[in-house]
Protein backbone atom coordinates (compact mmCIF):
# COMPACT_ATOMS: atom_id res chain seq x y z
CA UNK A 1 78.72 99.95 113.31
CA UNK A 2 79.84 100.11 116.75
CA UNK A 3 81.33 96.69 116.69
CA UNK A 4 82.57 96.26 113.67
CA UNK A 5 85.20 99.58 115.10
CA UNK A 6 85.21 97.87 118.59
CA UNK A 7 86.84 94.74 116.67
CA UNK A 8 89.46 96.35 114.81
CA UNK A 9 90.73 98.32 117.76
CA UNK A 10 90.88 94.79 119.48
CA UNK A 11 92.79 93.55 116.65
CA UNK A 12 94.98 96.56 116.87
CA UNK A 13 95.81 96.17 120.79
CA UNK A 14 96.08 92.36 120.42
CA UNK A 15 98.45 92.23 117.36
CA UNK A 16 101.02 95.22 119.23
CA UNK A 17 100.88 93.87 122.79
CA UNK A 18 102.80 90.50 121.67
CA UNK A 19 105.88 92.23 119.88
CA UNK A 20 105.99 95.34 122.31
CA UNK A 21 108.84 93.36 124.15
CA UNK A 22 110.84 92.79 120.95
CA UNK A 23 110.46 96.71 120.00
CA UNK A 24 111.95 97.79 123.28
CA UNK A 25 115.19 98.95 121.98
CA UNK A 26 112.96 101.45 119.47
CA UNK A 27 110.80 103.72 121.67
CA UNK A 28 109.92 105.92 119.41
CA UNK A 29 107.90 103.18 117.64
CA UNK A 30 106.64 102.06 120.82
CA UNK A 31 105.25 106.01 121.27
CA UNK A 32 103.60 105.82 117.66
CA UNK A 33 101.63 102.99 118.00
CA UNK A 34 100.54 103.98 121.47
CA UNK A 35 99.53 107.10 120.00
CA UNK A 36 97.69 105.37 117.11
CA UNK A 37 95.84 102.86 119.44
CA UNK A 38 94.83 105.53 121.67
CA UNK A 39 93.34 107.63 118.86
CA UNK A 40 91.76 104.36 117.79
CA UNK A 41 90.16 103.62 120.97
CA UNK A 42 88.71 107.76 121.28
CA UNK A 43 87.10 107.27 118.02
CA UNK A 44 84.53 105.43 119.29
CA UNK A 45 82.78 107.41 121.42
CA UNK A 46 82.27 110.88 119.15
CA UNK A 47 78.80 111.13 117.57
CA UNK A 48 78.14 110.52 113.91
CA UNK A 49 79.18 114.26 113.03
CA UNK A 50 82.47 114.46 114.69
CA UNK A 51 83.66 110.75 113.69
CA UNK A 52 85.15 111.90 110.33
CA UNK A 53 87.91 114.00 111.88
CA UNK A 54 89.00 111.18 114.24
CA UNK A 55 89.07 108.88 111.92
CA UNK A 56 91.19 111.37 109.84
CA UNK A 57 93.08 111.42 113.40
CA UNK A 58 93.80 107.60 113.40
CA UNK A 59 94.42 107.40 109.71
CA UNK A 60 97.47 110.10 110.23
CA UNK A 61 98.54 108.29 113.39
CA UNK A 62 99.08 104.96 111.77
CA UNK A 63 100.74 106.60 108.52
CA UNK A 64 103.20 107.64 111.20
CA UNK A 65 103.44 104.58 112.69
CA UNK A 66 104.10 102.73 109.38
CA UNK A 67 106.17 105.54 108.30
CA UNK A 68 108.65 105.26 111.29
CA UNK A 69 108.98 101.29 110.66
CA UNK A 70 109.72 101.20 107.55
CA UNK A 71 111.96 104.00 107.78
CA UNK A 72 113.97 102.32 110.37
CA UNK A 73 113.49 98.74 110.19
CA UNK A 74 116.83 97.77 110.86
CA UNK A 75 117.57 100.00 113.32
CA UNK A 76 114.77 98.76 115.05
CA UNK A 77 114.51 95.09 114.24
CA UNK A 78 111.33 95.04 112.63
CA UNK A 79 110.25 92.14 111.46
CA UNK A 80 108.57 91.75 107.54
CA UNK A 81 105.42 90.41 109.50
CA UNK A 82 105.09 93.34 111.65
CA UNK A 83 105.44 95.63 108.85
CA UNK A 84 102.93 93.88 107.48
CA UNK A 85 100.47 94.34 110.07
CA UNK A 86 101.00 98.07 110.63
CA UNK A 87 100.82 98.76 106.80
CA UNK A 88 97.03 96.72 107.51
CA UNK A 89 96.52 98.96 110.07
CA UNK A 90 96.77 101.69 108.06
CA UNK A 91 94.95 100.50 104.82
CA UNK A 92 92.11 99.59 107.14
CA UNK A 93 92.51 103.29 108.90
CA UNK A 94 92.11 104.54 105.27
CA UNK A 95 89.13 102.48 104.48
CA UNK A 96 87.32 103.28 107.58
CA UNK A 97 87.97 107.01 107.38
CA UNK A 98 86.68 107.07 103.88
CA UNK A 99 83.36 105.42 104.46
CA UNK A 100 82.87 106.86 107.80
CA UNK A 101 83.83 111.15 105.97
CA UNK A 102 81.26 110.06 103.15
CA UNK A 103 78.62 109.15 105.55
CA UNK A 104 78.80 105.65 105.08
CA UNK A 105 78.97 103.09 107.38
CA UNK A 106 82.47 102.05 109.20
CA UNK A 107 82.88 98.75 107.19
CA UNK A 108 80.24 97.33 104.71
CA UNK A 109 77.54 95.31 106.11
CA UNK A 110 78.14 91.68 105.09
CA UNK A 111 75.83 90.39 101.94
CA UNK A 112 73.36 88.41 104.62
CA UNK A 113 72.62 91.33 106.45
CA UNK A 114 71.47 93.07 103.69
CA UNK A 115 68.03 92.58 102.00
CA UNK A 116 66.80 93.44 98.37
């Protein structure tokens, strides 16, 4: 489980750190998804217990984020594609919280892991 969350908070940093030069004139955006990555990155070291509120944590963080973008995209030049990827973000946020406050794993294991 732990690398299946290591890999989307890769994804996360990777995906941001290209376009954090074309956000400059917006730092308030800049603040939110530093925020959410950060809260992304903590999750990962809380034991099984304790994961369901971060993950409630990150969920929030990149509704904000998403929230922010969309609510000034013009204002701060985002770009459909990068709206796109933070509304990801955020749909993925959602699906890991769920599974991980229901006591199921982060992310389904894929069908050749599992045997019947």
């Amino acid at each position: 489980m732990r690398t299946h969350v290591s890999a989307l908070t890769i994804i996360m940093l990777v995906g941001f750190c290209g376009q954090a030069n074309a956000e400059a004139p917006c730092p308030e955006l800049i603040r939110l998804r530093s925020e959410a990555t950060e809260a992304a990155k903590q999750s990962m070291g809380f034991p099984t217990w304790k994961r369901c509120e971060t993950y409630i944590r990150v969920s929030l963080a990149w509704n904000a984020v998403a929230q922010y973008a969309n609510d000034h995209r013009e204002q701060c030049d985002v770009s459909a594609r990068l709206l796109d990827d933070v509304e990801k973000y955020y749909r993925e946020a959602i699906k890991i919280r769920d599974n991980v406050c229901t006591g199921r794993p982060a992310r389904p294991f894929p069908p050749d892991i599992i045997q019947r």
